[in-house]
N, C-alpha and C. Protein backbone atom coordinates (compact mmCIF):
# COMPACT_ATOMS: atom_id res chain seq x y z
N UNK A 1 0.85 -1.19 0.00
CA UNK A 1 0.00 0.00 0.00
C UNK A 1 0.88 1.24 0.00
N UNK A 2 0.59 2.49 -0.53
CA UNK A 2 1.28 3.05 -0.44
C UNK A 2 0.62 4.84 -0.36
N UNK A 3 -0.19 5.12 0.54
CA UNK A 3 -1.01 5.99 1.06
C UNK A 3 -0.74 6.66 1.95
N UNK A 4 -0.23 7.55 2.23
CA UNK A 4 0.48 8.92 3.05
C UNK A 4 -0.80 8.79 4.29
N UNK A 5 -1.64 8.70 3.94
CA UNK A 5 -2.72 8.88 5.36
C UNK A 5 -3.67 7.01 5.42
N UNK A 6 -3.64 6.50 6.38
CA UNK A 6 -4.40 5.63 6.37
C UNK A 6 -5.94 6.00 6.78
N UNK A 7 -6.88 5.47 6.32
CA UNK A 7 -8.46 5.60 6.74
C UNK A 7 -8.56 4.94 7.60
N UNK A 8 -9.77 4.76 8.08
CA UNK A 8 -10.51 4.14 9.22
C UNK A 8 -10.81 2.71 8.58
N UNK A 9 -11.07 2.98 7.25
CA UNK A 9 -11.19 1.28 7.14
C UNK A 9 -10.03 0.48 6.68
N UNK A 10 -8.71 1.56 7.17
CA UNK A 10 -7.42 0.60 7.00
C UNK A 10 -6.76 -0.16 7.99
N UNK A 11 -7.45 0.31 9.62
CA UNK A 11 -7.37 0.37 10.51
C UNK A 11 -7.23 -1.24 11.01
N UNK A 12 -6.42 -2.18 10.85
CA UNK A 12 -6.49 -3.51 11.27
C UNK A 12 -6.58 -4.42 12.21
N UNK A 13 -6.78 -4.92 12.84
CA UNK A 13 -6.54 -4.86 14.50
C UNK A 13 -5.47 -5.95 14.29
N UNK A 14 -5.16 -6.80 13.11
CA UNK A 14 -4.58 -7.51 12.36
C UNK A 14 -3.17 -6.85 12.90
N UNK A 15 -3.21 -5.64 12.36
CA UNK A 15 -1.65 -5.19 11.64
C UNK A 15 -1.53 -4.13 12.98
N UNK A 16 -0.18 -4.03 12.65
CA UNK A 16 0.13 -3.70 13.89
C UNK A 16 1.41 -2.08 13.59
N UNK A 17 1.06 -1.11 14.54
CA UNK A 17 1.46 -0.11 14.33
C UNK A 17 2.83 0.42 14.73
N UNK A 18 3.55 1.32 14.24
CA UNK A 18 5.13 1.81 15.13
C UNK A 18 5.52 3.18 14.74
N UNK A 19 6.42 3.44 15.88
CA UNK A 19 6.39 5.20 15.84
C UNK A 19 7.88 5.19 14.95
N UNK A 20 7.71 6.40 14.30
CA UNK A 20 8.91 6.87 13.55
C UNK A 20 9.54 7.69 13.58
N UNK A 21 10.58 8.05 14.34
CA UNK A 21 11.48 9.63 14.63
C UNK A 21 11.71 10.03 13.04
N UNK A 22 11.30 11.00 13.09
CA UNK A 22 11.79 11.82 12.03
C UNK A 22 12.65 12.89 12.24
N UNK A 23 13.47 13.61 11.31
CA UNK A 23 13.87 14.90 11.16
C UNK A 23 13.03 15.88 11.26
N UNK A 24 13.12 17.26 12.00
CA UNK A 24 12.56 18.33 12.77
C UNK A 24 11.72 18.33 11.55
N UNK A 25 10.40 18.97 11.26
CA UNK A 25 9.67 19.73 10.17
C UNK A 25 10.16 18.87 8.50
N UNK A 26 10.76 17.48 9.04
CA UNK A 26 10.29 17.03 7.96
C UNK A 26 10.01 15.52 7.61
N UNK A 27 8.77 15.91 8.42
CA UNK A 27 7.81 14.68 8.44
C UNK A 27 7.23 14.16 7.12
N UNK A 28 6.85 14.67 6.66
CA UNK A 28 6.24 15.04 5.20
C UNK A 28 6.89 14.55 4.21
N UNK A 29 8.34 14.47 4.16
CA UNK A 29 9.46 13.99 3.54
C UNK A 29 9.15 12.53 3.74
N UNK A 30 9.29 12.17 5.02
CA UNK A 30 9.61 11.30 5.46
C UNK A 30 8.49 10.03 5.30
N UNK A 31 7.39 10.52 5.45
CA UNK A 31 6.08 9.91 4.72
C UNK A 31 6.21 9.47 3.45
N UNK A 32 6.52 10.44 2.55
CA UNK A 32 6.44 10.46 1.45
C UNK A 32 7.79 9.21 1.00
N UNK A 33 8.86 9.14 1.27
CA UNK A 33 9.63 8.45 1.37
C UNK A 33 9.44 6.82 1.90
N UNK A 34 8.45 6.37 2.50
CA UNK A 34 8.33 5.48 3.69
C UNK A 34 7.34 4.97 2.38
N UNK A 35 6.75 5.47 1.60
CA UNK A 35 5.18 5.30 0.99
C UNK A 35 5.47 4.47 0.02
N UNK A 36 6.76 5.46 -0.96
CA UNK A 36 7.63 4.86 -2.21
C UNK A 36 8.25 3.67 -1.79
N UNK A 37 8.40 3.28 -0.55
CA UNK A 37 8.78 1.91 -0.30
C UNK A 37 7.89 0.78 -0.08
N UNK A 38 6.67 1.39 0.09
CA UNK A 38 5.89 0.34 0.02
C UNK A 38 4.94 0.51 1.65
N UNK A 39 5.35 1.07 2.27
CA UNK A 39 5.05 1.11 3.53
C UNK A 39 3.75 1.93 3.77
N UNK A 40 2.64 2.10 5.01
CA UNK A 40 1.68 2.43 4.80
C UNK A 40 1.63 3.43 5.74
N UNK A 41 1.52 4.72 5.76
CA UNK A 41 2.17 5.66 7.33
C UNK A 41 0.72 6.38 7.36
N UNK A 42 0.84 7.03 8.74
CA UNK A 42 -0.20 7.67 9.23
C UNK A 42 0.20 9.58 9.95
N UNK A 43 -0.09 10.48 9.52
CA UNK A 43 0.85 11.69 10.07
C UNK A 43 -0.18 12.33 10.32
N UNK A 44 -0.65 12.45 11.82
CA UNK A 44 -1.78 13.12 11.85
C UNK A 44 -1.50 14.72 11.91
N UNK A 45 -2.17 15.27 12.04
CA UNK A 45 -1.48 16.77 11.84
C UNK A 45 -2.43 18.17 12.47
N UNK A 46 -1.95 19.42 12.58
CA UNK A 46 -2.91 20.33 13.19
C UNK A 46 -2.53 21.60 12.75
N UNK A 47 -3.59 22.32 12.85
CA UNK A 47 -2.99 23.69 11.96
C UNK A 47 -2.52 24.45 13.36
N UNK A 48 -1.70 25.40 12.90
CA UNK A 48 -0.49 25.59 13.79
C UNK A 48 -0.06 27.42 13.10
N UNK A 49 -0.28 28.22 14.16
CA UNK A 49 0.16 29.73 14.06
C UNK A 49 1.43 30.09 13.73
N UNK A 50 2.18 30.63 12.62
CA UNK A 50 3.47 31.20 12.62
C UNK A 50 3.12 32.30 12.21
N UNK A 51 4.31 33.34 13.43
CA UNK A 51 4.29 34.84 13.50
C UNK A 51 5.70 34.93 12.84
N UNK A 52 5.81 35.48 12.10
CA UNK A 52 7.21 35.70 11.30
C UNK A 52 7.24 37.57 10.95
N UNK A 53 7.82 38.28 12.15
CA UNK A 53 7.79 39.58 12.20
C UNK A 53 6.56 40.38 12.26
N UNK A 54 5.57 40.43 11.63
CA UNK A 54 4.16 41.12 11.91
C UNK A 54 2.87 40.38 11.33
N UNK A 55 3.97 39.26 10.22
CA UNK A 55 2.87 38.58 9.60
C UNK A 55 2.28 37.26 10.27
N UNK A 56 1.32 36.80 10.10
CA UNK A 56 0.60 35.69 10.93
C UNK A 56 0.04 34.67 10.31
N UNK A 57 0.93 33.74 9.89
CA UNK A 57 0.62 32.45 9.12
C UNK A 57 -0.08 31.22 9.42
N UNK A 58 -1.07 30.86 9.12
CA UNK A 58 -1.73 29.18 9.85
C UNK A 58 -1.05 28.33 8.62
N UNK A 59 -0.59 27.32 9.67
CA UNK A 59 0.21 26.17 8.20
C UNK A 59 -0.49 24.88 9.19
N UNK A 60 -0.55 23.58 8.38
CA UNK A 60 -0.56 22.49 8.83
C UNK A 60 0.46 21.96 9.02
N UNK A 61 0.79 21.57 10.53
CA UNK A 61 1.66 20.89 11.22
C UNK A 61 1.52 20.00 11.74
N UNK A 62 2.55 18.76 11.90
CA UNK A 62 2.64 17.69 12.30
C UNK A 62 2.27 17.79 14.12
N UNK A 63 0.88 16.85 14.43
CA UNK A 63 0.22 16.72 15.48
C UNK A 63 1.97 16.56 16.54
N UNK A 64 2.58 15.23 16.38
CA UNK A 64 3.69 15.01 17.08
C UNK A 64 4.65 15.41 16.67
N UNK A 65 5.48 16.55 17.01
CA UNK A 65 6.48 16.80 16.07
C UNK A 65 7.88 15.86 15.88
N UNK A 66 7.78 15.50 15.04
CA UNK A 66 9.36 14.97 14.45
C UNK A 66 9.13 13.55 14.89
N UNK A 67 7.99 13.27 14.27
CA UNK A 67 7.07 11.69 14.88
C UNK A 67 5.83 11.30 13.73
N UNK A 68 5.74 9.96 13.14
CA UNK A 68 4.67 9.63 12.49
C UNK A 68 4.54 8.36 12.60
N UNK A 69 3.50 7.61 12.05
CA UNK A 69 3.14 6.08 12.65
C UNK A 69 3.38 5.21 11.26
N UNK A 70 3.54 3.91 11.05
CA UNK A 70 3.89 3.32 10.09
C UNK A 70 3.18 1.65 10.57
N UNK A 71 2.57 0.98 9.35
CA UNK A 71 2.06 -0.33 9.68
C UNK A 71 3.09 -0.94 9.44
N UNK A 72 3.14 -2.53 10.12
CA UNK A 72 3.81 -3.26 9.22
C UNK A 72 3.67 -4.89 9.85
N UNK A 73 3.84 -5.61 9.47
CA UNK A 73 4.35 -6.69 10.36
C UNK A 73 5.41 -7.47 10.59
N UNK A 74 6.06 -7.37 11.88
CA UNK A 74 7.17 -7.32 12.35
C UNK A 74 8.10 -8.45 11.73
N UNK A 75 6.77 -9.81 11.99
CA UNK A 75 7.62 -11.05 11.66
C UNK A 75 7.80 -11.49 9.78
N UNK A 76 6.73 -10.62 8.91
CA UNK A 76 6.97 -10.72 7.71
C UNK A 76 7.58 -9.82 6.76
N UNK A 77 7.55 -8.72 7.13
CA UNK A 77 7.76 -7.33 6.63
C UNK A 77 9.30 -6.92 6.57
N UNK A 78 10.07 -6.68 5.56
CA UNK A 78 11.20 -6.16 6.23
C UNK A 78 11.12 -4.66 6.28
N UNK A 79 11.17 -4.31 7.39
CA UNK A 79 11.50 -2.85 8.08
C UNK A 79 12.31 -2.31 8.61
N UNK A 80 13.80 -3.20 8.31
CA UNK A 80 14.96 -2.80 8.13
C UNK A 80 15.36 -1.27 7.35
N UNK A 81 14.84 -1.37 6.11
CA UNK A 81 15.08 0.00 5.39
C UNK A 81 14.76 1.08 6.19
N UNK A 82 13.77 1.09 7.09
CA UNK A 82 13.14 2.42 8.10
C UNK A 82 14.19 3.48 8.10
N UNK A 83 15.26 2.79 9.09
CA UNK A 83 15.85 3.56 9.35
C UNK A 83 16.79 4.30 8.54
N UNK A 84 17.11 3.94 7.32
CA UNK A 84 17.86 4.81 5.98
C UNK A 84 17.33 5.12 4.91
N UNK A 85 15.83 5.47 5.75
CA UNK A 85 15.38 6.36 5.06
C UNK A 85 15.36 7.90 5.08
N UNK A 86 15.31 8.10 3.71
CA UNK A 86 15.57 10.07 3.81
C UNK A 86 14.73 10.61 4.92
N UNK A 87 15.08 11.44 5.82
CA UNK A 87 13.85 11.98 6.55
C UNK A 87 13.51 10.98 7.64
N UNK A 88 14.10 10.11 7.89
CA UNK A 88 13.99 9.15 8.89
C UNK A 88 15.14 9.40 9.95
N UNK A 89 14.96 9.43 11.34
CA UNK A 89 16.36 9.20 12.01
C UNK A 89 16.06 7.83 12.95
N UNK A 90 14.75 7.38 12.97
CA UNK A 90 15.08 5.93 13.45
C UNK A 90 13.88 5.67 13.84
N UNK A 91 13.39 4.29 13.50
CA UNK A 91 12.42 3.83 14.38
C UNK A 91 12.64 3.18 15.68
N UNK A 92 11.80 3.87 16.47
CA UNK A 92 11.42 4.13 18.12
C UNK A 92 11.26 2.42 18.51
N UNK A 93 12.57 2.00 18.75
CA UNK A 93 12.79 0.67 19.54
C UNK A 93 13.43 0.42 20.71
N UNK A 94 12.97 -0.41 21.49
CA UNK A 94 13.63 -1.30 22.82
C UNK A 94 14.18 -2.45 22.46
N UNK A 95 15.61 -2.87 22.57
CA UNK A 95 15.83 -4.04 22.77
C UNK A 95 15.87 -4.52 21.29
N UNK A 96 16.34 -3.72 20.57
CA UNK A 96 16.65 -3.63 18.47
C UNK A 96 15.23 -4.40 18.15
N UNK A 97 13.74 -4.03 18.56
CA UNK A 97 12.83 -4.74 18.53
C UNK A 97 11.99 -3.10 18.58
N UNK A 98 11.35 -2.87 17.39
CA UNK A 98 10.32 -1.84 16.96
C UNK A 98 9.30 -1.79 18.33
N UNK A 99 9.01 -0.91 18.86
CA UNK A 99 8.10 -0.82 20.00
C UNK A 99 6.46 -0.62 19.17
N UNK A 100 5.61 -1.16 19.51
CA UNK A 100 4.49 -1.31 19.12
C UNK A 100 3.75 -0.01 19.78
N UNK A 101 2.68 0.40 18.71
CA UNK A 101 2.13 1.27 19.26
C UNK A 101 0.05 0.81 19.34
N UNK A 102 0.02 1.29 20.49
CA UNK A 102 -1.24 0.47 20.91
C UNK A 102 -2.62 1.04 19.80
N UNK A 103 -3.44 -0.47 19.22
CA UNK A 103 -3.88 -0.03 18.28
C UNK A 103 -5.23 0.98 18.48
N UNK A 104 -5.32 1.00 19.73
CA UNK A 104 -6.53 1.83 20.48
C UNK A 104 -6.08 3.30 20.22
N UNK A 105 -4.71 3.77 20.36
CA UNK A 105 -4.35 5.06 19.85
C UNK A 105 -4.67 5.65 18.60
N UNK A 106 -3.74 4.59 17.45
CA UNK A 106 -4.35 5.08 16.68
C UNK A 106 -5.41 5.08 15.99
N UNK A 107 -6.34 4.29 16.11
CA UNK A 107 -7.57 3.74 15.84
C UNK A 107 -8.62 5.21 16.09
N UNK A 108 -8.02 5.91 17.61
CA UNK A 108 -8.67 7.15 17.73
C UNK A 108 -8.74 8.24 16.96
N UNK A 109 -6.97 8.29 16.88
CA UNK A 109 -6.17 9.61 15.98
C UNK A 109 -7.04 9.46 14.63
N UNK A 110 -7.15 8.50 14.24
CA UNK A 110 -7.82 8.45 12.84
C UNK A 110 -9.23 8.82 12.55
N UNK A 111 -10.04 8.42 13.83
CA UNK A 111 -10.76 8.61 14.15
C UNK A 111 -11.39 10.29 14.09
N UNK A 112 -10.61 10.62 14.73
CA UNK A 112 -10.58 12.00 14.74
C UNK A 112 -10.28 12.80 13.72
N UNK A 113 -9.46 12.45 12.36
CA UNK A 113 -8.89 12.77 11.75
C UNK A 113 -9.54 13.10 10.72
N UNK A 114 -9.37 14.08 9.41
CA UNK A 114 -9.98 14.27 8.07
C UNK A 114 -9.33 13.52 7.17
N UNK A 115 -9.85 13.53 5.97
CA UNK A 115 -8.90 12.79 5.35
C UNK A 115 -7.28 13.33 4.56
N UNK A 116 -7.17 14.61 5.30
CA UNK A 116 -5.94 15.17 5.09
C UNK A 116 -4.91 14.86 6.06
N UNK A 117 -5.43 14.36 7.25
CA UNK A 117 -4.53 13.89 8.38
C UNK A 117 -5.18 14.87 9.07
N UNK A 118 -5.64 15.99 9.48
CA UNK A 118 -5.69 17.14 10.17
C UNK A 118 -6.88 16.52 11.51
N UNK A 119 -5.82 16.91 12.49
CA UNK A 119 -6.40 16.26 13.87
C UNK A 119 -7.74 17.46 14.59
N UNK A 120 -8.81 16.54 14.65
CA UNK A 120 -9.87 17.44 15.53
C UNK A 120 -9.85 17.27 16.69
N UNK A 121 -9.28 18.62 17.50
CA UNK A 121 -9.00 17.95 18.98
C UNK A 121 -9.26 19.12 19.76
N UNK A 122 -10.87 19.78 19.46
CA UNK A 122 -11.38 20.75 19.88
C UNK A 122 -11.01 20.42 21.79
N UNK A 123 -10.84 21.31 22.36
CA UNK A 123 -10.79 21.02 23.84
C UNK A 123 -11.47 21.09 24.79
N UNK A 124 -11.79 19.91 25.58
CA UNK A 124 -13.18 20.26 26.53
C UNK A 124 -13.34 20.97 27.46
N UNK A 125 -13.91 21.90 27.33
CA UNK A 125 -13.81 23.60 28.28
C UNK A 125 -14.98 23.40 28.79
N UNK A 126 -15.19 24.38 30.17
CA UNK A 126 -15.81 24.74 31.00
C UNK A 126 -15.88 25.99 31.45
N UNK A 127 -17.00 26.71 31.62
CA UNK A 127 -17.11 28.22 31.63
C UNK A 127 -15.67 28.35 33.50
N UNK A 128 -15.15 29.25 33.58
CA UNK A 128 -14.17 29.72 34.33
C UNK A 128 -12.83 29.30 33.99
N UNK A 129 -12.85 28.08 33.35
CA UNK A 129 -11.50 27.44 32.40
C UNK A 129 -10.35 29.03 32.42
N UNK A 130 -9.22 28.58 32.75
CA UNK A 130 -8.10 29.62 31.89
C UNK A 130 -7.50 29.02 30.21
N UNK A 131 -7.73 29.69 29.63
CA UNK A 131 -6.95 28.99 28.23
C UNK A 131 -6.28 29.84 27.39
N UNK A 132 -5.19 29.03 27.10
CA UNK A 132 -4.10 30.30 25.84
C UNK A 132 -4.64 29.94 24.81
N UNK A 133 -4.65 31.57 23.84
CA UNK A 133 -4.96 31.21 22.90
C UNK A 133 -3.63 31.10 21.62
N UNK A 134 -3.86 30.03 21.09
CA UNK A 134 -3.01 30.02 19.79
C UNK A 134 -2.96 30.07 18.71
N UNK A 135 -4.07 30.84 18.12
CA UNK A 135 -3.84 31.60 16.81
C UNK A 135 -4.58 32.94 16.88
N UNK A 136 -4.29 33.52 15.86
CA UNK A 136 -4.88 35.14 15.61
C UNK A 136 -4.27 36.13 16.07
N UNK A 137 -4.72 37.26 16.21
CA UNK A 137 -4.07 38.35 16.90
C UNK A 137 -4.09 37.91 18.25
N UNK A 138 -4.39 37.57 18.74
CA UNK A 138 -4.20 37.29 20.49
C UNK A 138 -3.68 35.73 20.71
N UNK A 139 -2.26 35.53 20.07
CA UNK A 139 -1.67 34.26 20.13
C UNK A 139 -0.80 34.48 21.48
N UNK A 140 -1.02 33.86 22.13
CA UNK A 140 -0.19 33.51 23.02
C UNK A 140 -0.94 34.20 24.84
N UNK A 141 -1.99 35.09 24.03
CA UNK A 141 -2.67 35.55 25.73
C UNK A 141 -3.43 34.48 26.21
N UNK A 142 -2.94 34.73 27.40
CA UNK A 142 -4.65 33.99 28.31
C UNK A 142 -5.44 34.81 28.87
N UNK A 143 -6.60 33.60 28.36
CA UNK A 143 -8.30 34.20 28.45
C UNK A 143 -8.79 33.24 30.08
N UNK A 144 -9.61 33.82 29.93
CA UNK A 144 -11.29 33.21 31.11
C UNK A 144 -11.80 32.67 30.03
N UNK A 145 -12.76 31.27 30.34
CA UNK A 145 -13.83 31.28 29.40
C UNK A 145 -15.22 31.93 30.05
N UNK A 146 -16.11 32.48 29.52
CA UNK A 146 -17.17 33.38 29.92
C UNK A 146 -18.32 32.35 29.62
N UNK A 147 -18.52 31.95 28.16
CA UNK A 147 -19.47 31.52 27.80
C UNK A 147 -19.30 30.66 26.68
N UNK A 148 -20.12 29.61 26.51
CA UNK A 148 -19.81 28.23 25.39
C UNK A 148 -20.97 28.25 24.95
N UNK A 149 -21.00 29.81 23.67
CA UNK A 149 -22.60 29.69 23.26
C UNK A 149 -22.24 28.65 21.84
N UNK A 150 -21.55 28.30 21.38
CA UNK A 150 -21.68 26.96 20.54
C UNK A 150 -20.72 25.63 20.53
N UNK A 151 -21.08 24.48 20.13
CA UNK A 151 -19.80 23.66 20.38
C UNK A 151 -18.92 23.88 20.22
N UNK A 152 -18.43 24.67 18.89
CA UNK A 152 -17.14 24.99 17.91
C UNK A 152 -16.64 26.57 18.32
N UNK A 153 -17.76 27.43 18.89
CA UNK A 153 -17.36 28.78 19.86
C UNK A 153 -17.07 29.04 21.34
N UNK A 154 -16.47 29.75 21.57
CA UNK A 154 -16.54 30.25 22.88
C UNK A 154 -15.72 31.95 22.91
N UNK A 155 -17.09 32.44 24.10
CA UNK A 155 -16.46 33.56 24.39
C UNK A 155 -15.33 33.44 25.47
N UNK A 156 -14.44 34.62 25.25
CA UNK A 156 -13.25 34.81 26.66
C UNK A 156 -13.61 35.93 27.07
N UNK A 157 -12.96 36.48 28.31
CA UNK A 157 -12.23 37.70 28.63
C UNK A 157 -11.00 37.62 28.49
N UNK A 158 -10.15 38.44 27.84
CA UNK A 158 -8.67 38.96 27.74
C UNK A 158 -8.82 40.26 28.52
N UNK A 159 -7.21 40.15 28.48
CA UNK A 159 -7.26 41.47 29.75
C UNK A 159 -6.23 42.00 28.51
N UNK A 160 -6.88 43.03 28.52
CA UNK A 160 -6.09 43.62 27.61
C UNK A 160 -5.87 45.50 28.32
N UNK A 161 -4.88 46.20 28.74
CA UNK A 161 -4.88 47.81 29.12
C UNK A 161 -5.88 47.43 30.59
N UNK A 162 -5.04 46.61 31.45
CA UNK A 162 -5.82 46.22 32.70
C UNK A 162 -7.50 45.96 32.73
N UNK A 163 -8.05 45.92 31.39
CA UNK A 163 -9.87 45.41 31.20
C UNK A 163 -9.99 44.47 30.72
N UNK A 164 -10.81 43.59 31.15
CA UNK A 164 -11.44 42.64 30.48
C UNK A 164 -12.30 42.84 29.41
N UNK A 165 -11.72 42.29 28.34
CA UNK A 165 -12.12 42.20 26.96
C UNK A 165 -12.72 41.09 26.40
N UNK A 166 -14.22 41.06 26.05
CA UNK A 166 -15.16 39.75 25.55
C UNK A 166 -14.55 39.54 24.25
N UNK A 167 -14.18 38.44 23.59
CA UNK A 167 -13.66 38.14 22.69
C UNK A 167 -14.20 36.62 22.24
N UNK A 168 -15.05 36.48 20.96
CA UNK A 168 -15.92 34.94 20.70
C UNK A 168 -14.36 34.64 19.81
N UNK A 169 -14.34 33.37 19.59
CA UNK A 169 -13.09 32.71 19.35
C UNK A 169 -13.45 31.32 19.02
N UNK A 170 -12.59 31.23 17.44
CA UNK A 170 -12.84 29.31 17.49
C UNK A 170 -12.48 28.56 18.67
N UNK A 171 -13.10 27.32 19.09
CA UNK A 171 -12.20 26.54 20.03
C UNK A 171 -11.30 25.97 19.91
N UNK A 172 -10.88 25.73 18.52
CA UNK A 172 -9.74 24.91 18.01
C UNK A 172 -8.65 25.90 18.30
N UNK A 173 -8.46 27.55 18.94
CA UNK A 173 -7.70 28.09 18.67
C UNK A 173 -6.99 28.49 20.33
N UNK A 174 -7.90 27.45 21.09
CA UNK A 174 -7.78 27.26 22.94
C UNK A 174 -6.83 26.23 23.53
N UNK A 175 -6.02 26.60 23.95
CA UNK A 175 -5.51 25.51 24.86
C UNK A 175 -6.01 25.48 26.39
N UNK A 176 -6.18 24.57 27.30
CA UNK A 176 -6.78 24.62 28.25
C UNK A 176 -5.41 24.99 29.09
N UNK A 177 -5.42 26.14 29.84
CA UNK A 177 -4.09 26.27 30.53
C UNK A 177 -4.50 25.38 31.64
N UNK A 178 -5.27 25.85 32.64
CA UNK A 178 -5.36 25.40 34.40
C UNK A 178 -6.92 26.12 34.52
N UNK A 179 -7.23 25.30 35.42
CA UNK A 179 -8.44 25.95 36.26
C UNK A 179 -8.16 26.83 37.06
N UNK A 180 -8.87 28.18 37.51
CA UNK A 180 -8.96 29.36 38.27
C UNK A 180 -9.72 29.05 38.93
């Protein structure tokens, strides 16, 4: 097989999964590389804020960084090549023996997933919640949550010039800091 993203109905309980160190930001490579060999990988992924001087970029980024999942089976498969592969710096083993990754994980990740890889991992908030936000003009402040007038919304307060400032906001764009 040779499919950069696996589906839900690739999902085997058969086949069995393993993590892949990659090189920093280039996962993508490394997929792509793993695929041409025959191998079947999984890179789940999340869109991700870059501020580069004033400008404010959303790119899709790798959910785990410098990490992606790969099927195979251990006792038929050779998965020797893994590790010399471009964009590869090693698959994640104990004991020169590939560490398995539990198929309940990814079974979820996929689950969750579009068919671009892009992970839905809206966060479960509660009105008084503290949460940073990480994208938009207010990347990196923390809010209050005030109000959860839709699943996919929520209002904050930011303190912005010592006031609290109501601000509605995707939730995908919340991290849950701590409870207040």
């Amino acid at each position: 097989m040779t499919d950069s993203m696996a589906h839900n109905s690739r999902v085997d309980p058969t086949r069995d999964w393993y993590l892949v160190h990659t090189h920093m930001g280039r996962e993508h490579v490394a997929a792509l590389n793993l695929n041409r060999q025959g191998f079947v990988t999984f890179l789940p992924t999340q869109l991700k804020s870059i501020r580069h001087g004033r400008k404010l970029k959303t790119v899709q980024a790798a959910y785990f960084p410098a990490y992606l999942f790969t099927a195979f089976d251990q006792s038929s498969d050779r998965w020797s090549p893994i590790n010399n592969t471009f964009g590869v710096r090693r698959l994640v083993s104990f004991s020169d023996r590939p560490a398995r990754v539990p198929a309940a994980i990814i079974s979820d990740l996929i689950d969750r997933s579009d068919d671009a890889g892009l992970v839905n991992a809206l966060p479960t908030l509660a009105m008084g919640d503290q949460v940073r936000i990480n994208a938009g003009p207010f990347t990196g402040h923390l809010a209050l949550i005030e109000q959860l007038p839709s699943q996919s919304r929520a209002r904050v307060l930011i303190e912005l010039m010592k006031q609290p400032i109501p601000v509605e906001i995707d939730r995908q764009y919340l991290e849950l800091s701590r409870k207040v």
